[in-house]
N, C-alpha and C. Protein backbone atom coordinates (compact mmCIF):
# COMPACT_ATOMS: atom_id res chain seq x y z
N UNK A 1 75.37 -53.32 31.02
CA UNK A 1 75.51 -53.69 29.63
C UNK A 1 75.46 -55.22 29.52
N UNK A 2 74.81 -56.02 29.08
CA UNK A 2 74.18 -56.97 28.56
C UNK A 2 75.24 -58.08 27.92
N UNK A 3 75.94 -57.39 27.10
CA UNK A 3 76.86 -57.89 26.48
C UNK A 3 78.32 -58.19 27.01
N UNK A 4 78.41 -57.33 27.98
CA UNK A 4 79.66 -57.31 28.65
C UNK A 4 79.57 -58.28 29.88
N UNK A 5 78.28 -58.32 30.30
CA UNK A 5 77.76 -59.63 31.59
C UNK A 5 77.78 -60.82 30.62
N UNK A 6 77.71 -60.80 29.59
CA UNK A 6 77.91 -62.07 28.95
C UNK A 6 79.02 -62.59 29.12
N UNK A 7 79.98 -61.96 28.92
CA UNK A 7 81.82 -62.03 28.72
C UNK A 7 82.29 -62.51 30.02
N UNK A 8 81.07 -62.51 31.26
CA UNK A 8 81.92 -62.52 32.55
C UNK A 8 82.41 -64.51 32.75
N UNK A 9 83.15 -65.10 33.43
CA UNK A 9 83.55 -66.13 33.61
C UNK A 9 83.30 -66.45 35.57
N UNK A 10 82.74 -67.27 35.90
CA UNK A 10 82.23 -67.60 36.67
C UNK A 10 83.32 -68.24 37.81
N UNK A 11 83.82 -68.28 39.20
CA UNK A 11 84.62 -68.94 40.04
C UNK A 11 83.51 -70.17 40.42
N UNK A 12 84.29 -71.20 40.36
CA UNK A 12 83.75 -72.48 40.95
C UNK A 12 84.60 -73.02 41.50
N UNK A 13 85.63 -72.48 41.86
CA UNK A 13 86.67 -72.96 42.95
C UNK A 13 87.60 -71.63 42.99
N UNK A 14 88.16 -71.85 44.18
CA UNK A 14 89.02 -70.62 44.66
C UNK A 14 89.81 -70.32 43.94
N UNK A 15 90.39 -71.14 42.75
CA UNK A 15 91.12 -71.16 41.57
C UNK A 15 90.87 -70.84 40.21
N UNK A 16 89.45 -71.69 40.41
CA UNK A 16 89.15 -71.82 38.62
C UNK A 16 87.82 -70.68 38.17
N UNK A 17 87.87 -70.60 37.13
CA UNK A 17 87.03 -70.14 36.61
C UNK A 17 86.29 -70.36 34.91
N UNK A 18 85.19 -70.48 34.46
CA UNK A 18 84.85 -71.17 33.78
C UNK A 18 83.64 -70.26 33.11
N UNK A 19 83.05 -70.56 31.91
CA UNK A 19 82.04 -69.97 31.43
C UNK A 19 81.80 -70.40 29.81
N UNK A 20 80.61 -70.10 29.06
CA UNK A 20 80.32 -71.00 27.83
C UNK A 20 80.26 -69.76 27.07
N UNK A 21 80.94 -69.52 25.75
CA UNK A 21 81.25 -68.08 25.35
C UNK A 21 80.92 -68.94 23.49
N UNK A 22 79.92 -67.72 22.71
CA UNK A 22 80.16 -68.10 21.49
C UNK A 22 81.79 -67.57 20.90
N UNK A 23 82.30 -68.02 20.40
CA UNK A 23 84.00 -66.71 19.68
C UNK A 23 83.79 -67.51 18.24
N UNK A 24 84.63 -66.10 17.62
CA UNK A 24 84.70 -66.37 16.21
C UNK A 24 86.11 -67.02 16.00
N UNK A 25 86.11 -67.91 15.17
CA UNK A 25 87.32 -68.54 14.73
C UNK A 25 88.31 -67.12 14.44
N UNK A 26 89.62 -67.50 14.78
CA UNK A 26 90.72 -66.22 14.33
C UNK A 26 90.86 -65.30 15.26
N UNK A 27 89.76 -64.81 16.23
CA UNK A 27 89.94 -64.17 16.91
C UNK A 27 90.72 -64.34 18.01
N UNK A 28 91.13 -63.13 19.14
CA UNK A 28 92.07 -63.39 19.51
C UNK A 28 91.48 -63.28 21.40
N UNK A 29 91.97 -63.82 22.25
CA UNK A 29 91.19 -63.23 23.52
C UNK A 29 92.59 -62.49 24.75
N UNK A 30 92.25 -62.71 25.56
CA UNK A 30 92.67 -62.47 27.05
C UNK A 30 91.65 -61.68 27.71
N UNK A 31 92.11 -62.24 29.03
CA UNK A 31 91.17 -62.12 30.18
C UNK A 31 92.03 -61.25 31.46
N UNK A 32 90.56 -60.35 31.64
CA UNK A 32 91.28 -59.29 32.73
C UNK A 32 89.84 -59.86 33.68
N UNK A 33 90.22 -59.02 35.00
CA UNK A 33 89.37 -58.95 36.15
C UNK A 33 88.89 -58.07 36.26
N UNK A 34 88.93 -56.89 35.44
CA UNK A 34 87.86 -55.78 35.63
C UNK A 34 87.94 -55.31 34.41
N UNK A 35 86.82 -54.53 34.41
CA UNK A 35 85.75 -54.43 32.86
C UNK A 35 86.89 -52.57 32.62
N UNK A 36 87.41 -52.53 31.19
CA UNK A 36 88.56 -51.34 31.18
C UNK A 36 89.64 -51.14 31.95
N UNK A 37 90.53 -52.19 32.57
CA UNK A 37 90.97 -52.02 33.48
C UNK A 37 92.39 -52.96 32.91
N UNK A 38 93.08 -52.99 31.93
CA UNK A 38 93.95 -53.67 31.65
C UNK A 38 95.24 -54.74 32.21
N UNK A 39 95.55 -54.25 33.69
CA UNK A 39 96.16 -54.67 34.66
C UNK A 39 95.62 -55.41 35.70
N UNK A 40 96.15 -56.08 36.58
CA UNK A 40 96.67 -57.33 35.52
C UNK A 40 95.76 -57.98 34.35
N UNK A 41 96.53 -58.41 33.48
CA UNK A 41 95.74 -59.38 32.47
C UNK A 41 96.29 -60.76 32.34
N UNK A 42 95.31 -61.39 31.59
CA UNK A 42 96.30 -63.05 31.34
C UNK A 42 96.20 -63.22 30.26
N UNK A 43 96.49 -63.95 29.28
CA UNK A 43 96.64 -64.52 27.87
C UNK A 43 97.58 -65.75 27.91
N UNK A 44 97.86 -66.27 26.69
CA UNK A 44 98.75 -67.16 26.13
C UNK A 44 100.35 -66.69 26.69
N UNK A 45 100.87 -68.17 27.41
CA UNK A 45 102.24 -68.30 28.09
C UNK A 45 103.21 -68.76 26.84
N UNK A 46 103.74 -69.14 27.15
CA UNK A 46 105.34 -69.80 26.08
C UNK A 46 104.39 -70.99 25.03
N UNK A 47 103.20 -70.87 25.47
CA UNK A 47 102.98 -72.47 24.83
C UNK A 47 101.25 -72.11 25.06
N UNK A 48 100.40 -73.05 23.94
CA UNK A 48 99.33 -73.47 24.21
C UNK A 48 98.88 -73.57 25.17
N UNK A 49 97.45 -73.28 26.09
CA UNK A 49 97.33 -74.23 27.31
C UNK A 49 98.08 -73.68 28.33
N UNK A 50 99.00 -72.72 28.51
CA UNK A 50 99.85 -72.22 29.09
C UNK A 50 99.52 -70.29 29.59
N UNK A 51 99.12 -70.02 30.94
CA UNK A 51 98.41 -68.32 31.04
C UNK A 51 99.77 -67.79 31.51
N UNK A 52 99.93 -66.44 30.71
CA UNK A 52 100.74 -66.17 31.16
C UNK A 52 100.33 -64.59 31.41
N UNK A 53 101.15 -63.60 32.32
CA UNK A 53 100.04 -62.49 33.16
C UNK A 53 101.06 -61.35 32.65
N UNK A 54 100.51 -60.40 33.17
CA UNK A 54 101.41 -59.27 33.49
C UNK A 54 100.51 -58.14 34.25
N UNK A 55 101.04 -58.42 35.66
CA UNK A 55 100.08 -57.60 36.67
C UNK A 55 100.55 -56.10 36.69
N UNK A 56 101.58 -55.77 35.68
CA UNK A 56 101.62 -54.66 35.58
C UNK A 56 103.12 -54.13 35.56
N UNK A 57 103.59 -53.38 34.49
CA UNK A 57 105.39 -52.57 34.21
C UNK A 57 106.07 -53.90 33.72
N UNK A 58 105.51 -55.10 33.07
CA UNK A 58 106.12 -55.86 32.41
C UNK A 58 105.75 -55.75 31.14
N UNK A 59 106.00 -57.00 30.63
CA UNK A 59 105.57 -57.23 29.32
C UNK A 59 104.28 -57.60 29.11
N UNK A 60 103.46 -57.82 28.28
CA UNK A 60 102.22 -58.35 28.25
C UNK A 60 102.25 -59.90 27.96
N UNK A 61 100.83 -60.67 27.97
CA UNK A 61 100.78 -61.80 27.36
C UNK A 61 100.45 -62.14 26.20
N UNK A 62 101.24 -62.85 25.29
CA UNK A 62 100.36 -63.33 24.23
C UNK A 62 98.52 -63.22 23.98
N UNK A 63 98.41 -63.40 22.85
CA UNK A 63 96.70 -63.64 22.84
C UNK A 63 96.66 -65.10 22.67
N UNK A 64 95.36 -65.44 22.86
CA UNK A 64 94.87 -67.05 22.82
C UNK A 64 94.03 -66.51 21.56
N UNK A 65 94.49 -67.79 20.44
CA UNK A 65 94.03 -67.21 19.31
C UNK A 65 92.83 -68.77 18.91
N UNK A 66 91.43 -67.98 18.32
CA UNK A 66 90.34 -68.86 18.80
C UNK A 66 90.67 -69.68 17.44
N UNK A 67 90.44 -70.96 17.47
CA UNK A 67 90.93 -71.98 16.25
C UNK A 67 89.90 -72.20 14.95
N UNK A 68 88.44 -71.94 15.41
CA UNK A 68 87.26 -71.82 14.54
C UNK A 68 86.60 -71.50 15.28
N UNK A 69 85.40 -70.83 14.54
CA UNK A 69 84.04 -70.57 15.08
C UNK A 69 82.84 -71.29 15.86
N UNK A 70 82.41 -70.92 16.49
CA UNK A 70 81.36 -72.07 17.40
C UNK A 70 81.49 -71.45 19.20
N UNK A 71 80.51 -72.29 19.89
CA UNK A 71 80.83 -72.23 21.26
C UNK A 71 81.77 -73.14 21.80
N UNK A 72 82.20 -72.14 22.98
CA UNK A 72 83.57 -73.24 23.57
C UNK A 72 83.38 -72.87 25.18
N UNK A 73 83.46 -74.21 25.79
CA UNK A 73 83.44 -74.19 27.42
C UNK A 73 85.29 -73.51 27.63
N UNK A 74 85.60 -72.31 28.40
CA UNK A 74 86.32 -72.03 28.88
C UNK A 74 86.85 -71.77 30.07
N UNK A 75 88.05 -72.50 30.28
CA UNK A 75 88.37 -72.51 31.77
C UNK A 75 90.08 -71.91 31.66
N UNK A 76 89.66 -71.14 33.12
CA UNK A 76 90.70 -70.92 33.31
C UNK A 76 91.56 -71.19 34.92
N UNK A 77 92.56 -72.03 35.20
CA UNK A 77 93.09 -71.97 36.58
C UNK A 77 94.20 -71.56 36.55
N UNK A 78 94.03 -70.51 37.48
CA UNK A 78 95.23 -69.63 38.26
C UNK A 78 95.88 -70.53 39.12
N UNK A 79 95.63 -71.71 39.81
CA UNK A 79 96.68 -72.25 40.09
C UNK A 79 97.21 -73.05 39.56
N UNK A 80 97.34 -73.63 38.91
CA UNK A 80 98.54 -74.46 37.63
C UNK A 80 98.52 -73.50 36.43
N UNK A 81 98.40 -72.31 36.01
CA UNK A 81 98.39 -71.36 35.43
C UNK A 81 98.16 -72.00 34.27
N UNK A 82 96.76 -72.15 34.07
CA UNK A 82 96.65 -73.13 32.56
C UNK A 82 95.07 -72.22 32.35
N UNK A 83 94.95 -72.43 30.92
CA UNK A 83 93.53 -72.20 30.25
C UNK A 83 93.19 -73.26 29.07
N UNK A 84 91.82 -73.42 29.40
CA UNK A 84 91.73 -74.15 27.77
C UNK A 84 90.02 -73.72 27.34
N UNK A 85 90.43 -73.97 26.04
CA UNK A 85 89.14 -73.59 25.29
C UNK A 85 88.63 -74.88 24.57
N UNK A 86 87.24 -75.55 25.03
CA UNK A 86 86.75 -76.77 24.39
C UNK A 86 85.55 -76.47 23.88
N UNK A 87 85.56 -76.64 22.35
CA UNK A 87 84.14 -76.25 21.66
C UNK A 87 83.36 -77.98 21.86
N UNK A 88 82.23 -77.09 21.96
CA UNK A 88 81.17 -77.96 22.44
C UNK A 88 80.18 -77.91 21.08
């Protein structure tokens, strides 16, 4: 599916991961590692800028809620547990 290889986010370090995604303003995201597979997931921590997980029998994470419409370079690192979304 075409559309769903679009959605994928790319490793460029053993940590990070990154990819150029159109999103609609308002909308909401999080990011899993497998395609239907809800566990673990990441989203929005206590704060902006902040991933927070739930690999599973916890709570979930917040959504990262998209600020306007347009493309945005997105990164995400698992090791300082941070994400950000920069429209380009």
């Amino acid at each position: 599916n075409t559309t769903l290889k679009a959605q994928y986010l790319t490793r460029v370090s053993p940590w990070v991961f990154e990819g150029t995604q159109t999103l609609t303003g308002g909308a909401n995201v999080k990011f899993i590692s497998q395609v239907s597979q809800w566990q673990p997931q990441f989203g929005k921590g206590s704060k902006d800028g902040e991933l927070g997980y739930n690999n599973g029998g916890g709570n979930d994470p917040g959504t990262i809620s998209v600020p306007s419409s347009g493309t945005y370079k997105i990164q995400v690192n698992f090791y300082t547990m941070t994400y950000t979304l920069t429209k380009q």
